[in-house]
Protein backbone atom coordinates (compact mmCIF):
# COMPACT_ATOMS: atom_id res chain seq x y z
CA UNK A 1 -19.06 -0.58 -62.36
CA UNK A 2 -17.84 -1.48 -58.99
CA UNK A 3 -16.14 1.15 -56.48
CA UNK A 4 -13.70 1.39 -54.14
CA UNK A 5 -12.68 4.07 -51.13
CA UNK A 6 -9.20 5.32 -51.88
CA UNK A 7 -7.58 7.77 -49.83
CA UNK A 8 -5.97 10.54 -51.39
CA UNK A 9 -4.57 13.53 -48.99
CA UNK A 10 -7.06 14.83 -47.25
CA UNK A 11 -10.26 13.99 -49.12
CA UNK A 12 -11.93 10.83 -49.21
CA UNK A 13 -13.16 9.90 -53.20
CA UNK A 14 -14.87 6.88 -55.09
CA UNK A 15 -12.88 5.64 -57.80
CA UNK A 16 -13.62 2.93 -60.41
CA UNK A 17 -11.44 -0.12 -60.15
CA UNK A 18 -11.80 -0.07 -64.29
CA UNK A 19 -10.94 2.66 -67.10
CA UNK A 20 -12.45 2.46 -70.08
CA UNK A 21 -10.25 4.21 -72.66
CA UNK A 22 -10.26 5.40 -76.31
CA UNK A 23 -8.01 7.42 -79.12
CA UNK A 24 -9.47 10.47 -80.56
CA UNK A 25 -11.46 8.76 -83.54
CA UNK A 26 -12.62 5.89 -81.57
CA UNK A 27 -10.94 3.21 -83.37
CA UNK A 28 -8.53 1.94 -80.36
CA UNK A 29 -10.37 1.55 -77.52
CA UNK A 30 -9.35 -0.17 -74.24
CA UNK A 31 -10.10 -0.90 -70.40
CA UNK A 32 -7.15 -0.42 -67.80
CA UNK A 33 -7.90 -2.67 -64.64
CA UNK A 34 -6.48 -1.26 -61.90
CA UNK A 35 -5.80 2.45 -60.90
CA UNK A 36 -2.61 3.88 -62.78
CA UNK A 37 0.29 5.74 -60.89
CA UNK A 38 0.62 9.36 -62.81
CA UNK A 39 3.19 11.69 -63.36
CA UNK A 40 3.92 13.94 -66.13
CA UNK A 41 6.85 13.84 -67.94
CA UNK A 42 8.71 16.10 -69.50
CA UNK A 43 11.54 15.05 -71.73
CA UNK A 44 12.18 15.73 -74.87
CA UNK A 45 10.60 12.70 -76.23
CA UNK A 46 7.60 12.91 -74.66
CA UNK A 47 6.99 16.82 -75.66
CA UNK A 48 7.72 15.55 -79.56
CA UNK A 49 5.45 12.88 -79.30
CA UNK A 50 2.46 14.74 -77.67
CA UNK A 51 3.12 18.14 -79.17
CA UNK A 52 2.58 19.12 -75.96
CA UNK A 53 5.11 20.68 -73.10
CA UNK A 54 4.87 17.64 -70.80
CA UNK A 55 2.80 13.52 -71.24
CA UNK A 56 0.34 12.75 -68.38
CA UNK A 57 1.65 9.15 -68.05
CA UNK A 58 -0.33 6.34 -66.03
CA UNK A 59 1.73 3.71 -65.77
CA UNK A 60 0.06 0.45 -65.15
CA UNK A 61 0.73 -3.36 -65.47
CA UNK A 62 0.29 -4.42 -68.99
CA UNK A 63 -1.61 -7.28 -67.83
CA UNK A 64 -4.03 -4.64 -66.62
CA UNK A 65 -4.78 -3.58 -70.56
CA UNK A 66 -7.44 -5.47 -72.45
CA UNK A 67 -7.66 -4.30 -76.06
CA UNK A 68 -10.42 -3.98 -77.66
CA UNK A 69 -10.77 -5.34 -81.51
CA UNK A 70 -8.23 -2.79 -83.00
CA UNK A 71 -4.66 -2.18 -81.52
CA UNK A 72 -2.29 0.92 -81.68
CA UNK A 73 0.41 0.88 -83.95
CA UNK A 74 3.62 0.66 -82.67
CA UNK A 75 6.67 3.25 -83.00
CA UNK A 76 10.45 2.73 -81.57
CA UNK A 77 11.06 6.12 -80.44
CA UNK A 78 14.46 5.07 -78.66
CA UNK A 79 16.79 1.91 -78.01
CA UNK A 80 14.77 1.75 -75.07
CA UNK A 81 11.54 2.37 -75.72
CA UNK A 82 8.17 1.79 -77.97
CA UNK A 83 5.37 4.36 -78.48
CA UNK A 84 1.86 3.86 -79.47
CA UNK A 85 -0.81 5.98 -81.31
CA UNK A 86 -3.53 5.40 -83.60
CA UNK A 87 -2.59 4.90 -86.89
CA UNK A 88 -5.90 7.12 -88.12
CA UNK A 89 -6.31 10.10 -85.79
CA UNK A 90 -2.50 10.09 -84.31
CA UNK A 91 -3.70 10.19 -80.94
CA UNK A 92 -0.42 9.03 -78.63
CA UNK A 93 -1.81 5.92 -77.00
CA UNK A 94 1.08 4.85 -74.81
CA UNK A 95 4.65 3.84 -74.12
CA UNK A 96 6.61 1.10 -73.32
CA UNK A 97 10.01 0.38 -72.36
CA UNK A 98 11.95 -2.61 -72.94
CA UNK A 99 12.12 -5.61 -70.43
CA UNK A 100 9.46 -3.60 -68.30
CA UNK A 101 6.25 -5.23 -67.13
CA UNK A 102 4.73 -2.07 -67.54
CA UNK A 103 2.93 0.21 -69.88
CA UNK A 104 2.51 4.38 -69.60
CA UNK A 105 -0.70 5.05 -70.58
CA UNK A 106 -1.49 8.89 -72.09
CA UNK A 107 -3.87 9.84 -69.71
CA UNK A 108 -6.47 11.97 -72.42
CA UNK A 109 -6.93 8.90 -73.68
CA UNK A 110 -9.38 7.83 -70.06
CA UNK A 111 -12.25 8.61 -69.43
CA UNK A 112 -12.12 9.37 -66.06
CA UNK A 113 -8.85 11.25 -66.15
CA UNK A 114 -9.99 14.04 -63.90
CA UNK A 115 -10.39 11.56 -61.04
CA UNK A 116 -6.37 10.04 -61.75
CA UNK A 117 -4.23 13.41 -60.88
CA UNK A 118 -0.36 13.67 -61.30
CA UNK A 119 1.48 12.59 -57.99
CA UNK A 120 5.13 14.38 -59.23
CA UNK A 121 7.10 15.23 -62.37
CA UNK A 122 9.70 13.21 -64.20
CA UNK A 123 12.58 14.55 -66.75
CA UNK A 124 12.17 17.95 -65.06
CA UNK A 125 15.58 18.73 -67.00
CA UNK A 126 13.23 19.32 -69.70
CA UNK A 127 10.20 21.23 -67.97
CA UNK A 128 9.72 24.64 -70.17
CA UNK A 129 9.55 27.50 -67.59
CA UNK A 130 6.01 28.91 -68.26
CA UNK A 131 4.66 25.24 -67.88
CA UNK A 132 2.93 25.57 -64.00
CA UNK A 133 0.70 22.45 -63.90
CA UNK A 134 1.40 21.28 -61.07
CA UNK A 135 4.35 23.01 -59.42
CA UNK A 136 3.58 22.11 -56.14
CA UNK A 137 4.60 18.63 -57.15
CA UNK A 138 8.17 16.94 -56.44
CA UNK A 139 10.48 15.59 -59.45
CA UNK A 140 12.86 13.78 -61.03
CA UNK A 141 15.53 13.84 -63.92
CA UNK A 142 15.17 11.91 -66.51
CA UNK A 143 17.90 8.71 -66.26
CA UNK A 144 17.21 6.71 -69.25
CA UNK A 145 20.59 8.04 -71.13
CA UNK A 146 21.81 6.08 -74.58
């Protein structure tokens, strides 16, 4: 796999210019091509959907996704937005909002998640107090209203 020198802060790391990706069971798997911008997110939807008090979202071009033989199954969560998981395991697979060019991947679906960390917080309206992941981050409220 080819690398590349990005800069992030201080340090100096090696990351992949691919991310190979996978649900819990293994049946959707999937290679992001090109690094994703993360964030976690913490509105309502997204803590319903994960089960979890915030999504780790890398949001990429959805040109950038090639799917392997299986695809998620899809889920309109919203007026605005689609949601994708595996329709074996459950595992959230991503989201998707209308007219956008983008796609928000669920980050514990990569494999090389530890080297993608969250650059700020989104829909901090809905952050639960004793949720400290990274506090030292700056955010946003949510603005998607309907």
């Amino acid at each position: 796999m080819e690398l590349r020198q990005l800069h992030l802060g201080l340090d100096w790391v090696h990351a992949p210019t691919s991310y190979d990706a996978a649900c819990l069971c293994g049946r959707i798997q999937f290679r992001i091509n090109e690094k994703p911008r993360v964030h976690y997110c913490h509105c309502t939807m997204c803590q319903r959907a994960t089960g979890s008090p915030a999504a780790v979202l890398g949001w990429v071009k959805k040109t950038a996704v090639l799917w392997g033989k299986e695809h998620p199954t899809e889920y309109r969560s919203s007026p605005v937005a689609v949601r994708s998981f595996c329709g074996v395991c459950g595992s959230p697979i991503c989201l998707a909002y209308d007219g956008s060019d983008e796609v928000g991947i669920h980050l514990g679906c990569v494999s090389l998640s530890k080297e993608l960390p969250p650059y700020y917080h989104y829909g901090i309206e809905g952050r639960l107090p004793w949720f400290d992941a990274g506090k030292e981050l700056e955010g946003t409220v949510t603005s998607e209203k309907w």
